[in-house]
N, C-alpha and C. Protein backbone atom coordinates (compact mmCIF):
# COMPACT_ATOMS: atom_id res chain seq x y z
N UNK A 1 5.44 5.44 13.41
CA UNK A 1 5.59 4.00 13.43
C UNK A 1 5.55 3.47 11.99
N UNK A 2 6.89 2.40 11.68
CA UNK A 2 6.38 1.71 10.77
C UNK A 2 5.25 0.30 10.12
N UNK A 3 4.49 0.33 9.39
CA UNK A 3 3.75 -0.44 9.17
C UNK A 3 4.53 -1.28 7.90
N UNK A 4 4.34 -2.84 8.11
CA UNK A 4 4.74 -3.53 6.46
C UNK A 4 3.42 -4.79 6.09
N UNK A 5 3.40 -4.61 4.89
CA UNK A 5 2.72 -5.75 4.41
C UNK A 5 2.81 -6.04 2.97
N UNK A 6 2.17 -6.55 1.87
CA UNK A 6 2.65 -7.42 1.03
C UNK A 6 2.26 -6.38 0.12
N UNK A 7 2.94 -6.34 -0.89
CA UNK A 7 2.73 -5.54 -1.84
C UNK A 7 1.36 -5.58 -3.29
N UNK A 8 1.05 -4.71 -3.76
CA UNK A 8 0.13 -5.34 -4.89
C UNK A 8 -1.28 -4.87 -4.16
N UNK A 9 -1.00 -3.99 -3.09
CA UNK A 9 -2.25 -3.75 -2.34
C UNK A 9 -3.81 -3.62 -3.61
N UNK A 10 -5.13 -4.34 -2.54
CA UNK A 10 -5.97 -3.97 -3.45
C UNK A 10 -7.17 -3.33 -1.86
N UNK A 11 -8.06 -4.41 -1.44
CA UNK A 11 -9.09 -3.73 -0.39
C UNK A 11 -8.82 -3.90 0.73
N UNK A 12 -8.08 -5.22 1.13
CA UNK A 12 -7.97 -4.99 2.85
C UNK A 12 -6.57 -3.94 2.74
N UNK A 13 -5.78 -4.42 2.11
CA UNK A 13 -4.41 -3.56 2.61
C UNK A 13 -4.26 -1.66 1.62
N UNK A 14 -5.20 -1.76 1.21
CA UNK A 14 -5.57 -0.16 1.48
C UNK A 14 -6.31 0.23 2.30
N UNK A 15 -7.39 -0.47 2.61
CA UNK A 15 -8.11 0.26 3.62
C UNK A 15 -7.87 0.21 4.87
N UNK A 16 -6.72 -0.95 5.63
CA UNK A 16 -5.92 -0.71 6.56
C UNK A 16 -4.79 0.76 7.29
N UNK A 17 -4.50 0.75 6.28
CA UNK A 17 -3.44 2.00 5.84
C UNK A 17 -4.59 3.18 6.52
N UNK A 18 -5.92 3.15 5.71
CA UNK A 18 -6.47 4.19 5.86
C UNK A 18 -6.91 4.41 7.73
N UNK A 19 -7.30 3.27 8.09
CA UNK A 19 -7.84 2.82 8.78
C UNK A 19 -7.06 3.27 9.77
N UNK A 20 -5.42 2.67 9.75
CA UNK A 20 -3.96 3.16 10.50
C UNK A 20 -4.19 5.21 10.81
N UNK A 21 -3.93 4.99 9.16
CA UNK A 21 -3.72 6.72 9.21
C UNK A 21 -4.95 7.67 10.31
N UNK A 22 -6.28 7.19 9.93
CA UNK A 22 -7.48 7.84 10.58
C UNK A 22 -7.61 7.20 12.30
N UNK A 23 -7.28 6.67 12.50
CA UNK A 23 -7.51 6.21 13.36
C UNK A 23 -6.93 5.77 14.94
N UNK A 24 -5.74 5.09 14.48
CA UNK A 24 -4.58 4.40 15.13
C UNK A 24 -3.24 5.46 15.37
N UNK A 25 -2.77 5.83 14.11
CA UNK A 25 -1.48 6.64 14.23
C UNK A 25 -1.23 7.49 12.97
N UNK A 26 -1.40 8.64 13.16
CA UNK A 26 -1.76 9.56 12.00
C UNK A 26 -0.04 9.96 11.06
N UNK A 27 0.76 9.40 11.87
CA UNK A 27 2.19 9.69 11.50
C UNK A 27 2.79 7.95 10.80
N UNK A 28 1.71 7.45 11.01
CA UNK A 28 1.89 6.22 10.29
C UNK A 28 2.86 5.95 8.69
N UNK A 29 4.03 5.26 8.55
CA UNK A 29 4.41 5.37 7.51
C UNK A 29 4.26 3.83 6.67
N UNK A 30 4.49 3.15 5.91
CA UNK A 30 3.85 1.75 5.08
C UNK A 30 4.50 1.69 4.00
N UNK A 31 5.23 0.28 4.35
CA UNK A 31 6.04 -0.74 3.30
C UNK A 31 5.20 -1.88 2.76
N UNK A 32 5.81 -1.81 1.61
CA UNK A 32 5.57 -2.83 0.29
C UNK A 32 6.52 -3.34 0.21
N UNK A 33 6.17 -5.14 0.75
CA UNK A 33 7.42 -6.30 0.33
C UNK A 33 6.68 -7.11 -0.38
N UNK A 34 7.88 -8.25 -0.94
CA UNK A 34 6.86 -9.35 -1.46
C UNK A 34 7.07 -10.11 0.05
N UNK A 35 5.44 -11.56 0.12
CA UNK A 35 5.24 -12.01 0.98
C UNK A 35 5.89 -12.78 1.74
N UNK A 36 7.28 -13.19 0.66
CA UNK A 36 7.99 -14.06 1.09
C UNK A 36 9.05 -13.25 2.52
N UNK A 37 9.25 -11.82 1.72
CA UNK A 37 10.27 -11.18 2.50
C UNK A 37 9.55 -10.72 3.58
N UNK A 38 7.91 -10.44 4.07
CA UNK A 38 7.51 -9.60 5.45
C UNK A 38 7.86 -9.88 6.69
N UNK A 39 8.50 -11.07 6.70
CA UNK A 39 8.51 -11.46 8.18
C UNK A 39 10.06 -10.77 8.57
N UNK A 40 10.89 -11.29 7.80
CA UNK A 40 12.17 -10.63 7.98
C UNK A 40 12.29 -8.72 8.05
N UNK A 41 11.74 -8.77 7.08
CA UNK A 41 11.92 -7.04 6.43
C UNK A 41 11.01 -6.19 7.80
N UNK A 42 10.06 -6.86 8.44
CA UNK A 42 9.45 -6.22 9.08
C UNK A 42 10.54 -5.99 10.48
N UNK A 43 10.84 -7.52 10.76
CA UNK A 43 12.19 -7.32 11.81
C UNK A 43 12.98 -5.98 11.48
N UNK A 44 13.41 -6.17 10.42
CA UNK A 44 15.07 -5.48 10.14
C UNK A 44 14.09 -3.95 10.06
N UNK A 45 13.19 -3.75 9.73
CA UNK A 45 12.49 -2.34 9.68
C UNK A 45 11.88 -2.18 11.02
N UNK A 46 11.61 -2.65 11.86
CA UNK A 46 11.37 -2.53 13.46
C UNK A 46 9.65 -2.08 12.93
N UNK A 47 8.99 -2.76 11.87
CA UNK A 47 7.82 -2.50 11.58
C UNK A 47 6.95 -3.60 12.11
N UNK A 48 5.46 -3.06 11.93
CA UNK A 48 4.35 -4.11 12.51
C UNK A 48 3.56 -4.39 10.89
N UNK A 49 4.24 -5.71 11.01
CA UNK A 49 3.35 -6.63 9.94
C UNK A 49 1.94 -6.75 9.90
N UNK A 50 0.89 -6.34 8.90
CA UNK A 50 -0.61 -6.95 8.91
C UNK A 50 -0.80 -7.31 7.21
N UNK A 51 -1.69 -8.00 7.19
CA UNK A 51 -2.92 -8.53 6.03
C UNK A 51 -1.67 -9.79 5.40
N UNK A 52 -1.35 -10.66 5.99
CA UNK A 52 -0.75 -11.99 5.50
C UNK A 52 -0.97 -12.91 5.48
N UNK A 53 -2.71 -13.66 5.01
CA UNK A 53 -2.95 -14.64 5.95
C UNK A 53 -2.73 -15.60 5.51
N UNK A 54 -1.44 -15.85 4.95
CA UNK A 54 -1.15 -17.89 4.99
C UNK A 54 0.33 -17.57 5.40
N UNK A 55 0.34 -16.13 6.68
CA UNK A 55 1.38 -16.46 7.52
C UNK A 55 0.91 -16.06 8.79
N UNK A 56 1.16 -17.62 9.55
CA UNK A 56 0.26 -17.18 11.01
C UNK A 56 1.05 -16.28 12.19
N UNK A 57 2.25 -16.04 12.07
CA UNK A 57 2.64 -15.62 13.12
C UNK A 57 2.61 -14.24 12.98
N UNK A 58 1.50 -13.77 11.78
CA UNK A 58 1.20 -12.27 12.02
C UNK A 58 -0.06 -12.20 13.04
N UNK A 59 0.25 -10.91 13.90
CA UNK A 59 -1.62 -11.11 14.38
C UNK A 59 -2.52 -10.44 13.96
N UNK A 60 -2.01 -9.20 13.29
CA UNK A 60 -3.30 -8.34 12.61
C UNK A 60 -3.22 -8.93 11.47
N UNK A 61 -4.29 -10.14 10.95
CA UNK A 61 -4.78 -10.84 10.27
C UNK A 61 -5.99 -10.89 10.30
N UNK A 62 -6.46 -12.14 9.14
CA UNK A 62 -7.95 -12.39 9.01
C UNK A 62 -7.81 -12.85 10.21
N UNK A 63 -9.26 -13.24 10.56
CA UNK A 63 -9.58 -14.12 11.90
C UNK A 63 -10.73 -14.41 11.39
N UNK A 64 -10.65 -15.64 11.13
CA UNK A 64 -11.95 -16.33 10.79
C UNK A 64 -12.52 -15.92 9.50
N UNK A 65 -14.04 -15.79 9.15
CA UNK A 65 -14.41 -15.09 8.08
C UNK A 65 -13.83 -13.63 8.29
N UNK A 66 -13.49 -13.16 9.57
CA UNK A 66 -13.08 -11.51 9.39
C UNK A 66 -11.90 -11.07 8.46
N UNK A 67 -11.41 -9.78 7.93
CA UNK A 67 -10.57 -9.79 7.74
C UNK A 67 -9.98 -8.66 8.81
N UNK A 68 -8.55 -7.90 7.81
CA UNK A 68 -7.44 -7.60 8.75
C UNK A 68 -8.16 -6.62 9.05
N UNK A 69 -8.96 -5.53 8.41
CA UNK A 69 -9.33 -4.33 8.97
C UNK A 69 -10.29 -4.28 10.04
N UNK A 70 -11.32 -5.62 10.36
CA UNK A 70 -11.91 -6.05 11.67
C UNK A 70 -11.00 -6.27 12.56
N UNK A 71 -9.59 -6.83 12.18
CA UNK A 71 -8.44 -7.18 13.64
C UNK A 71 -8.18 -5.85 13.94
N UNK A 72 -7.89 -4.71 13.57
CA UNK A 72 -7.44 -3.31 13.83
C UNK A 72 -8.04 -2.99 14.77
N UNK A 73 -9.66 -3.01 14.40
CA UNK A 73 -10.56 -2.47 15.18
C UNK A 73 -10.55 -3.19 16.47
N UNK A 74 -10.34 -4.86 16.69
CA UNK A 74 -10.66 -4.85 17.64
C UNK A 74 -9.53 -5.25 18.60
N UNK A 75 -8.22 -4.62 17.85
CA UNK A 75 -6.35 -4.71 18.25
C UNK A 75 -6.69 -3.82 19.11
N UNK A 76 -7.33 -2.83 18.50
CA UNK A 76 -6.93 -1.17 19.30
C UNK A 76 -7.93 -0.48 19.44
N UNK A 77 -9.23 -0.71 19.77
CA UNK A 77 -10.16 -1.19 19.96
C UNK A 77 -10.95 0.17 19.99
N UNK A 78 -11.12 0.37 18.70
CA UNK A 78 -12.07 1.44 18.14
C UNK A 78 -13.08 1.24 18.12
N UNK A 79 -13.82 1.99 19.14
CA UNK A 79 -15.50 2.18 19.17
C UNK A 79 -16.37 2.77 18.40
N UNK A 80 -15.58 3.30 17.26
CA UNK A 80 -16.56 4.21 16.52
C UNK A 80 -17.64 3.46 15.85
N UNK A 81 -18.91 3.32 15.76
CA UNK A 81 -19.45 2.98 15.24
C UNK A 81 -19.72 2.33 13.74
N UNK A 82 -19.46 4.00 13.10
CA UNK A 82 -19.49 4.37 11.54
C UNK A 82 -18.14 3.35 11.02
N UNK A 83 -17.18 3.35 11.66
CA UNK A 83 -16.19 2.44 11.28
C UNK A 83 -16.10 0.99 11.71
N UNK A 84 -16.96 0.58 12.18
CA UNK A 84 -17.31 -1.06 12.65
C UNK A 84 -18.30 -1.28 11.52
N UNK A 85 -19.19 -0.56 11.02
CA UNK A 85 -19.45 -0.72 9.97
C UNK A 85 -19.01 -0.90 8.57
N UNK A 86 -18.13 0.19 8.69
CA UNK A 86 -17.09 -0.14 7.43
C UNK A 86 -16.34 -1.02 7.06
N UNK A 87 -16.26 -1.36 8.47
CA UNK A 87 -15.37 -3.20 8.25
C UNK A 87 -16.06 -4.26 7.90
N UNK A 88 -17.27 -4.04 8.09
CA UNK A 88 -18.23 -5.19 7.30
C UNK A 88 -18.38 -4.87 5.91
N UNK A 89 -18.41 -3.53 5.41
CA UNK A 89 -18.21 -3.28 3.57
C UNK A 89 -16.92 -4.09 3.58
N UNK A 90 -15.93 -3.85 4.16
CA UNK A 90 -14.12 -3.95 3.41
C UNK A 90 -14.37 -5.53 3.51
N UNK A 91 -15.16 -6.22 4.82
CA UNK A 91 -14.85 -7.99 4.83
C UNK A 91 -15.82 -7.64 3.14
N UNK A 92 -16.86 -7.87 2.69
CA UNK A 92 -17.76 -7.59 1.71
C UNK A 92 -16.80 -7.96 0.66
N UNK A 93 -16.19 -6.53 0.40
CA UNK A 93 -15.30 -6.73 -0.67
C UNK A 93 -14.14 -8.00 -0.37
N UNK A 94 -13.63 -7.98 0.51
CA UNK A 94 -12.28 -8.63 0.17
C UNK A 94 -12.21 -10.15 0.82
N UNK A 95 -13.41 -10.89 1.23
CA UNK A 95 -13.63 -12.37 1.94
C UNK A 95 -14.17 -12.99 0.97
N UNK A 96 -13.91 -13.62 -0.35
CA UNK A 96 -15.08 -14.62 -0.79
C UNK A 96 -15.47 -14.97 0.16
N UNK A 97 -17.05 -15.09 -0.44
CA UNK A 97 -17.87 -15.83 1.03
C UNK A 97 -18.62 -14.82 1.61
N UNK A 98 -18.03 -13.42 1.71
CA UNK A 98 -18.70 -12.72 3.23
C UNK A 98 -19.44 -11.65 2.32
N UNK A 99 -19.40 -11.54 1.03
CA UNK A 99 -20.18 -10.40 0.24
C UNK A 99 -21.72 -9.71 1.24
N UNK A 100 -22.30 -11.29 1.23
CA UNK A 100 -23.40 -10.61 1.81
C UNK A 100 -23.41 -9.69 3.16
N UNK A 101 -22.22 -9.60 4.04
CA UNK A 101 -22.51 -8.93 5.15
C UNK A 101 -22.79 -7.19 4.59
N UNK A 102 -22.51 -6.76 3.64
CA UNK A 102 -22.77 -5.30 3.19
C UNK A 102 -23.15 -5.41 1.79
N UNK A 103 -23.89 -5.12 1.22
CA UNK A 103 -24.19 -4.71 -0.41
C UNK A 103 -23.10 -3.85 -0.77
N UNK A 104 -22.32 -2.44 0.24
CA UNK A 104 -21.80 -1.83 -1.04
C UNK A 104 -20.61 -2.69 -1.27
N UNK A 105 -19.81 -3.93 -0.52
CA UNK A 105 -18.59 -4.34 -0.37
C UNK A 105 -18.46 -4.75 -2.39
N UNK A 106 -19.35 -5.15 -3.15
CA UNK A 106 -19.13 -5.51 -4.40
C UNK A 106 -18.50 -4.34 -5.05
N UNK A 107 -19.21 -3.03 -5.01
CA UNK A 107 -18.48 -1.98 -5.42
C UNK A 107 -17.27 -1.44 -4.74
N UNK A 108 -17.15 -1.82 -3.79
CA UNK A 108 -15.66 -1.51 -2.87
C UNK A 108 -14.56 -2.17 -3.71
N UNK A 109 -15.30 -3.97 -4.15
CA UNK A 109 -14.04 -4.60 -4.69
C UNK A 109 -13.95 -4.10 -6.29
N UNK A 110 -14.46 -3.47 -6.96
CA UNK A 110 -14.39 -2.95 -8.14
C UNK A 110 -13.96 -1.79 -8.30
N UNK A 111 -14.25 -1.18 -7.25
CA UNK A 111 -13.04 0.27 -7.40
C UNK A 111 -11.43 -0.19 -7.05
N UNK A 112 -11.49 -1.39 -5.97
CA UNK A 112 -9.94 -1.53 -5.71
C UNK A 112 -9.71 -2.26 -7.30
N UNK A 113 -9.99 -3.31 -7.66
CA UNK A 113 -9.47 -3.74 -8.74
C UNK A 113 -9.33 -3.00 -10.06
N UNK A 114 -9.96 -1.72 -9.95
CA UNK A 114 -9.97 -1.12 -10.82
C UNK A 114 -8.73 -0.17 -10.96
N UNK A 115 -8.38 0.23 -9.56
CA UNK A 115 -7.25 0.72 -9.21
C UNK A 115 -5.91 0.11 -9.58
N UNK A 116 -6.12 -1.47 -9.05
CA UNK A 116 -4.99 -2.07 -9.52
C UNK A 116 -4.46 -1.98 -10.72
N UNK A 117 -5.96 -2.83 -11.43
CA UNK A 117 -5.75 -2.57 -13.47
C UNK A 117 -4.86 -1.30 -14.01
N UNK A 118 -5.15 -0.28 -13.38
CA UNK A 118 -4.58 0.67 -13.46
C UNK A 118 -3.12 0.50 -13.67
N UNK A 119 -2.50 0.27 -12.92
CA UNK A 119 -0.89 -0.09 -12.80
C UNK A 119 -0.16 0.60 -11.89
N UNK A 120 -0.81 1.40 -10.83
CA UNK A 120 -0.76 2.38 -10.19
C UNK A 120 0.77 1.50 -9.09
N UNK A 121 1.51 2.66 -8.69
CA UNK A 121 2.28 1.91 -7.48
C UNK A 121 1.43 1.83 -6.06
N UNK A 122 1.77 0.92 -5.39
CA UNK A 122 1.34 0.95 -4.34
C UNK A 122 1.31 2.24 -3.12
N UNK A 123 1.53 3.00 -3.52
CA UNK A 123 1.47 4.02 -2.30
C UNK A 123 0.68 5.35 -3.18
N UNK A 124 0.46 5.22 -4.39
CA UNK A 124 -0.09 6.09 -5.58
C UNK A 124 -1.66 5.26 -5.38
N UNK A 125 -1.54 3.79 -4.83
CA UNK A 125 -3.13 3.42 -4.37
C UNK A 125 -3.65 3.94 -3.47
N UNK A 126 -2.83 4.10 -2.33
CA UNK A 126 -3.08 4.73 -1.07
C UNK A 126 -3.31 6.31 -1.02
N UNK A 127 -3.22 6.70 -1.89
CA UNK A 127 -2.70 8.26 -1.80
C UNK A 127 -4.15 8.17 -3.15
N UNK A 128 -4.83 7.77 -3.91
CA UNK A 128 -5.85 7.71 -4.60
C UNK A 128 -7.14 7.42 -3.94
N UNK A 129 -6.37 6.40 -3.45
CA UNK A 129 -7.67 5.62 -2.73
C UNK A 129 -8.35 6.02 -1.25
N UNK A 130 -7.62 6.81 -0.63
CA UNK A 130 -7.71 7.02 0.92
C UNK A 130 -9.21 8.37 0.95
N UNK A 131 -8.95 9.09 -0.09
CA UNK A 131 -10.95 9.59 -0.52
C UNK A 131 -11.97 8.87 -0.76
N UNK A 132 -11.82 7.93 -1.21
CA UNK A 132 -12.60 6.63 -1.51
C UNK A 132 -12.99 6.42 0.11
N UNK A 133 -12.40 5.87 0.86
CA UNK A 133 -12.27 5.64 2.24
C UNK A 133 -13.17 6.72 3.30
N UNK A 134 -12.60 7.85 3.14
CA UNK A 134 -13.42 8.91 3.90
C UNK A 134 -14.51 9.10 3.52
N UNK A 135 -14.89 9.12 1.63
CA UNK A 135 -16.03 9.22 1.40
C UNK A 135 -17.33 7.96 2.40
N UNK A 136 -16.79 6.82 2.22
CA UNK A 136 -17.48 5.90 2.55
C UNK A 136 -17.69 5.99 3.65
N UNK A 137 -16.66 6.31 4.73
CA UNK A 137 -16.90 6.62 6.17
C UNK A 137 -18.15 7.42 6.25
N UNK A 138 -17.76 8.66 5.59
CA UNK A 138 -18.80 9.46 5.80
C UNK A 138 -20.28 9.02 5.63
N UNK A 139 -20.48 8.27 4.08
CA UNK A 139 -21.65 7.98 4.09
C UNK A 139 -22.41 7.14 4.84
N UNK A 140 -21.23 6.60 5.35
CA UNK A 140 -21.86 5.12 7.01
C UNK A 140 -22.18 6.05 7.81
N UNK A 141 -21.23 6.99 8.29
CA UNK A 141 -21.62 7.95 9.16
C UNK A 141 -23.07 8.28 9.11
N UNK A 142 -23.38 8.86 7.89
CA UNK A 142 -24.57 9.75 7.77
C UNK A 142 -26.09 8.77 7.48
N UNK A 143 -25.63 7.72 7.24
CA UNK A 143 -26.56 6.82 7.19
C UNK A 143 -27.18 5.76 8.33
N UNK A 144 -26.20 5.89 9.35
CA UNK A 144 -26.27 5.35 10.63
C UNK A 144 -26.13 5.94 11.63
N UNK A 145 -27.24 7.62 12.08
CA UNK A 145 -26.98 7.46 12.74
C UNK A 145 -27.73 8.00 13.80
């Protein structure tokens, strides 16, 4: 299946991806548009749009203080524990406002931005960043349980 969303990825729309890949659809593949083009490009690519939120007619979006990687979980409605947790680090990092629901979410948003600074392409984030991801799983895992 294809996935699209906005390009320039930093914490929700990497850790979606990851989230996709581990979780949802392991054959998962993911486009980078600009925001203007997702709604169309996603049509013409027969892809499922997420993380756009000042466009409402996506639904895997923020919702409320949540963000997109809380809609995943509760789109397709993953029980795992260790990863309902993790979505409170990723809101952390990527909600002004919601920092406090996790302490590590500050360092979540400093490794993504650090990534960015980088100059990295977007799928060279994903393909960097997706250990970052498991690591953290794991350590929710092992810390909760």
């Amino acid at each position: 299946m294809k996935w699209i969303t906005r390009k320039d990825v930093k914490v929700d729309r990497v850790a979606c991806p990851w989230l996709i890949k581990r979780f949802v659809d392991s054959q998962a593949e993911f486009l980078f548009v600009e925001e203007k083009d997702l709604l169309d490009e996603a049509k013409r690519q027969s892809a499922t749009p997420f993380d756009a939120p000042k466009i409402e007619a996506i639904k895997l979006n923020h919702r409320g203080p949540r963000c997109t990687f809380e809609a995943i979980i509760e789109d397709y409605a993953i029980s795992d524990s260790a990863v309902q947790r993790l979505g409170l680090i990723v809101r952390a990092a990527d909600v002004k406002g919601q920092e406090e629901v996790a302490p590590e979410g500050i360092g979540l948003r400093s490794i993504a931005q650090g990534f960015a600074a980088i100059g990295l392409s977007d799928e060279e984030r994903l393909a960097r960043q997706f250990p970052v991801y498991d690591a953290l799983y794991a350590y929710v895992k092992s810390k909760h349980q």
